[in-house]
PDB file of N, CA and C in Angstrom:
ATOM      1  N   UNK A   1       0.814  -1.188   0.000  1.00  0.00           N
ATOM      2  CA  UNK A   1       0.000   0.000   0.000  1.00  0.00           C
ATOM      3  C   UNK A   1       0.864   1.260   0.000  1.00  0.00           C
ATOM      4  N   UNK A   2       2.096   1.463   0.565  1.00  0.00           N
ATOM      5  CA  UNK A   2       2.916   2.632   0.432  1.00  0.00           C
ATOM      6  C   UNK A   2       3.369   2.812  -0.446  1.00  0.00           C
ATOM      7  N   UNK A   3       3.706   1.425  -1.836  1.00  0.00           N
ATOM      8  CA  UNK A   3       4.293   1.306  -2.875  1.00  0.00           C
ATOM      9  C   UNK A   3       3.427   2.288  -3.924  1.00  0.00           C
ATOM     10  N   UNK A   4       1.600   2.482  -3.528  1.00  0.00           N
ATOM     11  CA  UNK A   4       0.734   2.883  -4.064  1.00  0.00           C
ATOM     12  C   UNK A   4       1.032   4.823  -3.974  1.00  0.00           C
ATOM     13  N   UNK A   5       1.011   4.572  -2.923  1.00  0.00           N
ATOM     14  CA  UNK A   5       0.928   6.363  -1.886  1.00  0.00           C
ATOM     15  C   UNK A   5       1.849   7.140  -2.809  1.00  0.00           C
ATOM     16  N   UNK A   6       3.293   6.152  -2.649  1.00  0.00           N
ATOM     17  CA  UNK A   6       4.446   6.759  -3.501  1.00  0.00           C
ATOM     18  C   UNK A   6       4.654   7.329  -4.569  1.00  0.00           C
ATOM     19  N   UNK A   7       3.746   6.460  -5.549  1.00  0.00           N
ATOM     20  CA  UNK A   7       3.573   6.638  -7.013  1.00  0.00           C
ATOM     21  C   UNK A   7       2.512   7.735  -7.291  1.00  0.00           C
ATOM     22  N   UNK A   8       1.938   7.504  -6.187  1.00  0.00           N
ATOM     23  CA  UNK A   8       0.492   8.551  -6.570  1.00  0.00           C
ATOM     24  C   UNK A   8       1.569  10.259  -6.291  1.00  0.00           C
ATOM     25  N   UNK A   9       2.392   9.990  -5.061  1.00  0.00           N
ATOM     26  CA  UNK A   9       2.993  11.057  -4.820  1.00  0.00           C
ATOM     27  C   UNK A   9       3.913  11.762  -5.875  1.00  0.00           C
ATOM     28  N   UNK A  10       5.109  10.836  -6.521  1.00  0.00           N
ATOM     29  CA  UNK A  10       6.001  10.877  -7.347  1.00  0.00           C
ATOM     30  C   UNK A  10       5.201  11.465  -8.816  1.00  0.00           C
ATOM     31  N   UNK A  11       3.671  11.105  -9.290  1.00  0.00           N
ATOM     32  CA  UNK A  11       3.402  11.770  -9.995  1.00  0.00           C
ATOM     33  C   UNK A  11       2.729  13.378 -10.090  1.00  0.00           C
ATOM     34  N   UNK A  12       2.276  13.235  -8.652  1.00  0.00           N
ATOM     35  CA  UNK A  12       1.245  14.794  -8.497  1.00  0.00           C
ATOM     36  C   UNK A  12       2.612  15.371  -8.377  1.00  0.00           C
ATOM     37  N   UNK A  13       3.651  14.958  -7.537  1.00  0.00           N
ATOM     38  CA  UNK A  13       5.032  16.751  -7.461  1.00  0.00           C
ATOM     39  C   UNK A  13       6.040  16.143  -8.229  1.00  0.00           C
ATOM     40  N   UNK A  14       6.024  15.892  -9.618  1.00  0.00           N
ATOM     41  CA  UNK A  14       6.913  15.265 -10.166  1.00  0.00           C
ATOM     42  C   UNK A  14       7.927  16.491 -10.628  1.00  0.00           C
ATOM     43  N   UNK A  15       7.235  17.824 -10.448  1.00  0.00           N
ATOM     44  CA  UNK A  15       8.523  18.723 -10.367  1.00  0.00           C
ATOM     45  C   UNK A  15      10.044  18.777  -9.497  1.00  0.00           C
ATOM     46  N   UNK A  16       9.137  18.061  -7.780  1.00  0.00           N
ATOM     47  CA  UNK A  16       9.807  18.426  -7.038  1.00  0.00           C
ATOM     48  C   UNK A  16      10.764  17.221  -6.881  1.00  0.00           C
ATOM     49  N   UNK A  17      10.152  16.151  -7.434  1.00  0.00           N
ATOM     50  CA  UNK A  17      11.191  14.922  -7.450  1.00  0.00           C
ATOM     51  C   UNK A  17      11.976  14.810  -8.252  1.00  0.00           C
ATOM     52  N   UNK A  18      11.992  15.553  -9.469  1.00  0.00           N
ATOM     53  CA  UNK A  18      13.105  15.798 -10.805  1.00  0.00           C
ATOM     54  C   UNK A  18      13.686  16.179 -10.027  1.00  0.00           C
ATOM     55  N   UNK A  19      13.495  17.439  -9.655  1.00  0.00           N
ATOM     56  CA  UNK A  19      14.936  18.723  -9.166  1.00  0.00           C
ATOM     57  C   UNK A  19      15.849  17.517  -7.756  1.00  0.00           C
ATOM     58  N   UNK A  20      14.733  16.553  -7.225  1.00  0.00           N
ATOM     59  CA  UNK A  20      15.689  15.755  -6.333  1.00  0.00           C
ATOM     60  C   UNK A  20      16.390  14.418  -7.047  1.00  0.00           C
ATOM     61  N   UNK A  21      15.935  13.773  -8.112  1.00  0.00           N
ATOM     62  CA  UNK A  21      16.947  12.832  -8.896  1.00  0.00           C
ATOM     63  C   UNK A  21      18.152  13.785  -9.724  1.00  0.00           C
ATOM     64  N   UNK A  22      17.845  14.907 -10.164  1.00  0.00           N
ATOM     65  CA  UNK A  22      18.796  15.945 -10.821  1.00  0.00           C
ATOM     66  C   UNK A  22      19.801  16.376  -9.821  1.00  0.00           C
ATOM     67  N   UNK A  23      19.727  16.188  -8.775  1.00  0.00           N
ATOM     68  CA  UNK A  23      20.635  16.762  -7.842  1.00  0.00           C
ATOM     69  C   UNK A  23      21.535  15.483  -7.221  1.00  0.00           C
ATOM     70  N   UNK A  24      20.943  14.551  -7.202  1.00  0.00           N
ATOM     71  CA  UNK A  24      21.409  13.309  -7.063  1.00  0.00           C
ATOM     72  C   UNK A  24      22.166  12.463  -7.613  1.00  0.00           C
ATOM     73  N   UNK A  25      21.431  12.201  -8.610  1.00  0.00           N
ATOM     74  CA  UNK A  25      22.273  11.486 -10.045  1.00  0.00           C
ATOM     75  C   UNK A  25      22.676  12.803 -11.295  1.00  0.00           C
ATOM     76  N   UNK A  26      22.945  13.457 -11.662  1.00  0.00           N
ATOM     77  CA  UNK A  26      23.181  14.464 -12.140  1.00  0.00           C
ATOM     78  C   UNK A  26      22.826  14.072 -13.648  1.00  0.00           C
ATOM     79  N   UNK A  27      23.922  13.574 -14.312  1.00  0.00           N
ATOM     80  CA  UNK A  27      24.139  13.495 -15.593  1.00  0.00           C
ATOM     81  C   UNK A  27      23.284  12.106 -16.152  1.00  0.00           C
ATOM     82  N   UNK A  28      23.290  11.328 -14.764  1.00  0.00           N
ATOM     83  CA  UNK A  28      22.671  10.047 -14.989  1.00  0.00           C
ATOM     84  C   UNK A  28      20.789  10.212 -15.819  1.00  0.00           C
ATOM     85  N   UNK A  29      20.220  11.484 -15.468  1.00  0.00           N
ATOM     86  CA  UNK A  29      19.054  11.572 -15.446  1.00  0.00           C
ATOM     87  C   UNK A  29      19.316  11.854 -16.857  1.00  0.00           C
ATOM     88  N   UNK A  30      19.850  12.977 -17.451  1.00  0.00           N
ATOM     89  CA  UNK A  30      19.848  12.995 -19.016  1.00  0.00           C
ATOM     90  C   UNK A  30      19.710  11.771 -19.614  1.00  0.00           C
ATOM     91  N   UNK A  31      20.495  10.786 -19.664  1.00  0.00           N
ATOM     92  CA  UNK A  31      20.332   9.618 -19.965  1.00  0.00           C
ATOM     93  C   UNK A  31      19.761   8.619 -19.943  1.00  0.00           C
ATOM     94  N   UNK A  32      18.828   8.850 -19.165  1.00  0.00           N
ATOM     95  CA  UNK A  32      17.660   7.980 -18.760  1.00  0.00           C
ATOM     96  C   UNK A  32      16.713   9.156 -19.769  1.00  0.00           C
ATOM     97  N   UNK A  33      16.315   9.633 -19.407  1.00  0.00           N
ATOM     98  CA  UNK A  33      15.254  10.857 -20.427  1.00  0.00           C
ATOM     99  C   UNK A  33      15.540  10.397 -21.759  1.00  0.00           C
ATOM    100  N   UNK A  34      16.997  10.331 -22.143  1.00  0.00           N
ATOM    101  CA  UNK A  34      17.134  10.095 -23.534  1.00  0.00           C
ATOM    102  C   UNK A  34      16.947   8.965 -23.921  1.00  0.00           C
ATOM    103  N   UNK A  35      16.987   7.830 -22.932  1.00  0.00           N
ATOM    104  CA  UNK A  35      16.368   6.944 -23.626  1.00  0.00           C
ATOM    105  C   UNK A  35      15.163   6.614 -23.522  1.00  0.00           C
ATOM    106  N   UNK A  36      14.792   7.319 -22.615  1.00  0.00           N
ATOM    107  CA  UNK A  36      12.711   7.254 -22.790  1.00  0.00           C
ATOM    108  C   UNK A  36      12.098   7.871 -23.590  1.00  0.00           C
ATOM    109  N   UNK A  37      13.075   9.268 -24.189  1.00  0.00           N
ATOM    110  CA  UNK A  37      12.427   9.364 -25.535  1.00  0.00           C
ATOM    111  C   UNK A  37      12.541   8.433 -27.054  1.00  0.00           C
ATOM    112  N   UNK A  38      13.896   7.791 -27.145  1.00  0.00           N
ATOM    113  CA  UNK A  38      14.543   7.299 -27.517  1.00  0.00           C
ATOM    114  C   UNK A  38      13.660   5.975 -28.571  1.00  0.00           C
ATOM    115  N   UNK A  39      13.050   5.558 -26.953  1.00  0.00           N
ATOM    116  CA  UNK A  39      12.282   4.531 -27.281  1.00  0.00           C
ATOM    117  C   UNK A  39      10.755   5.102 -27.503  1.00  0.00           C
ATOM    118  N   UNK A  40      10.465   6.151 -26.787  1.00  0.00           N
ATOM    119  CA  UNK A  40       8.684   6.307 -27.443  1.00  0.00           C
ATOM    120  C   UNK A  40       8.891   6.642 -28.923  1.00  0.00           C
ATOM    121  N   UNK A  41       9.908   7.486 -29.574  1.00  0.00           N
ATOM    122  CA  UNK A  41      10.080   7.345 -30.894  1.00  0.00           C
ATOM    123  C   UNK A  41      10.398   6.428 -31.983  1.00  0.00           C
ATOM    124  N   UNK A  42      11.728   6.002 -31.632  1.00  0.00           N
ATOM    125  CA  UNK A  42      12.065   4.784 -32.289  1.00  0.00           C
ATOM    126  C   UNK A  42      11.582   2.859 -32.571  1.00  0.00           C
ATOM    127  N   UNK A  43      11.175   2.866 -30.944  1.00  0.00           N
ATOM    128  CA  UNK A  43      10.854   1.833 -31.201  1.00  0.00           C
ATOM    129  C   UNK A  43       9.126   1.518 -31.339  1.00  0.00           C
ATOM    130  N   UNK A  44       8.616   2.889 -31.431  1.00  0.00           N
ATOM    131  CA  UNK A  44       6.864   3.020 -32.036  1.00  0.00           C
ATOM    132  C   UNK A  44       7.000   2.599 -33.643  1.00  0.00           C
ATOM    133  N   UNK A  45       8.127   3.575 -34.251  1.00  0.00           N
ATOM    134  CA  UNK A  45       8.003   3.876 -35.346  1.00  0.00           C
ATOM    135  C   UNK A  45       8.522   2.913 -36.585  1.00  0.00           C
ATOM    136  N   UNK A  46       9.385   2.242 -35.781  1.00  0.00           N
ATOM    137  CA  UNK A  46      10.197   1.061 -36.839  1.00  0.00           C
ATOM    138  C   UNK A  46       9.487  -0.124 -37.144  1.00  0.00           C
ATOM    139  N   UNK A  47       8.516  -0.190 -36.798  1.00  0.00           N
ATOM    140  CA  UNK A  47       7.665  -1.921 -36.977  1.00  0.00           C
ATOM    141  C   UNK A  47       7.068  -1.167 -38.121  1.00  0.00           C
ATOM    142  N   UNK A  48       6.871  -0.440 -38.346  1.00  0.00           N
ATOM    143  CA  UNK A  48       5.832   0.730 -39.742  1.00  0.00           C
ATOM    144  C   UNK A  48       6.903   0.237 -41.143  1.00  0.00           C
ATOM    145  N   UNK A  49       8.111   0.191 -40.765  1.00  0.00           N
ATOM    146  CA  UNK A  49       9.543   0.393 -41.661  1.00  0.00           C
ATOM    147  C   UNK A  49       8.937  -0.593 -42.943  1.00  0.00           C
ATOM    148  N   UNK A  50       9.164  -0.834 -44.237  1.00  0.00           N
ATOM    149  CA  UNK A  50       9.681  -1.967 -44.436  1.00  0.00           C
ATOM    150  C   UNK A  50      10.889  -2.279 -44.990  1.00  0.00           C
ATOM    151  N   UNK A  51      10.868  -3.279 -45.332  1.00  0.00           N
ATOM    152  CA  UNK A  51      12.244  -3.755 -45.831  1.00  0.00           C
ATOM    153  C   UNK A  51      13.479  -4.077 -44.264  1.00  0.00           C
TER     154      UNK A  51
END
């Protein structure tokens, strides 16, 4: 049930939890971002491909 609370929390102040993984992991967070865009683009778009 706290696993619930958390998530509900982590999304309503997800401002305030960036600025605390950004301060934390620094450079690490770019890289994670980049690959979450990475993949909502790339790997949506390539099954469309052919050949």
């Amino acid at each position: 049930m706290d696993l619930i609370y958390f998530l509900i929390d982590f999304i309503l102040h997800i401002d305030v939890h960036l600025a605390e993984l950004v301060a934390e992991y620094g450079v690490w967070v770019y890289a994670i971002l980049f690959l979450i865009l990475f993949c909502e683009t790339g790997l949506v778009v390539t099954p469309f491909f052919t050949g």
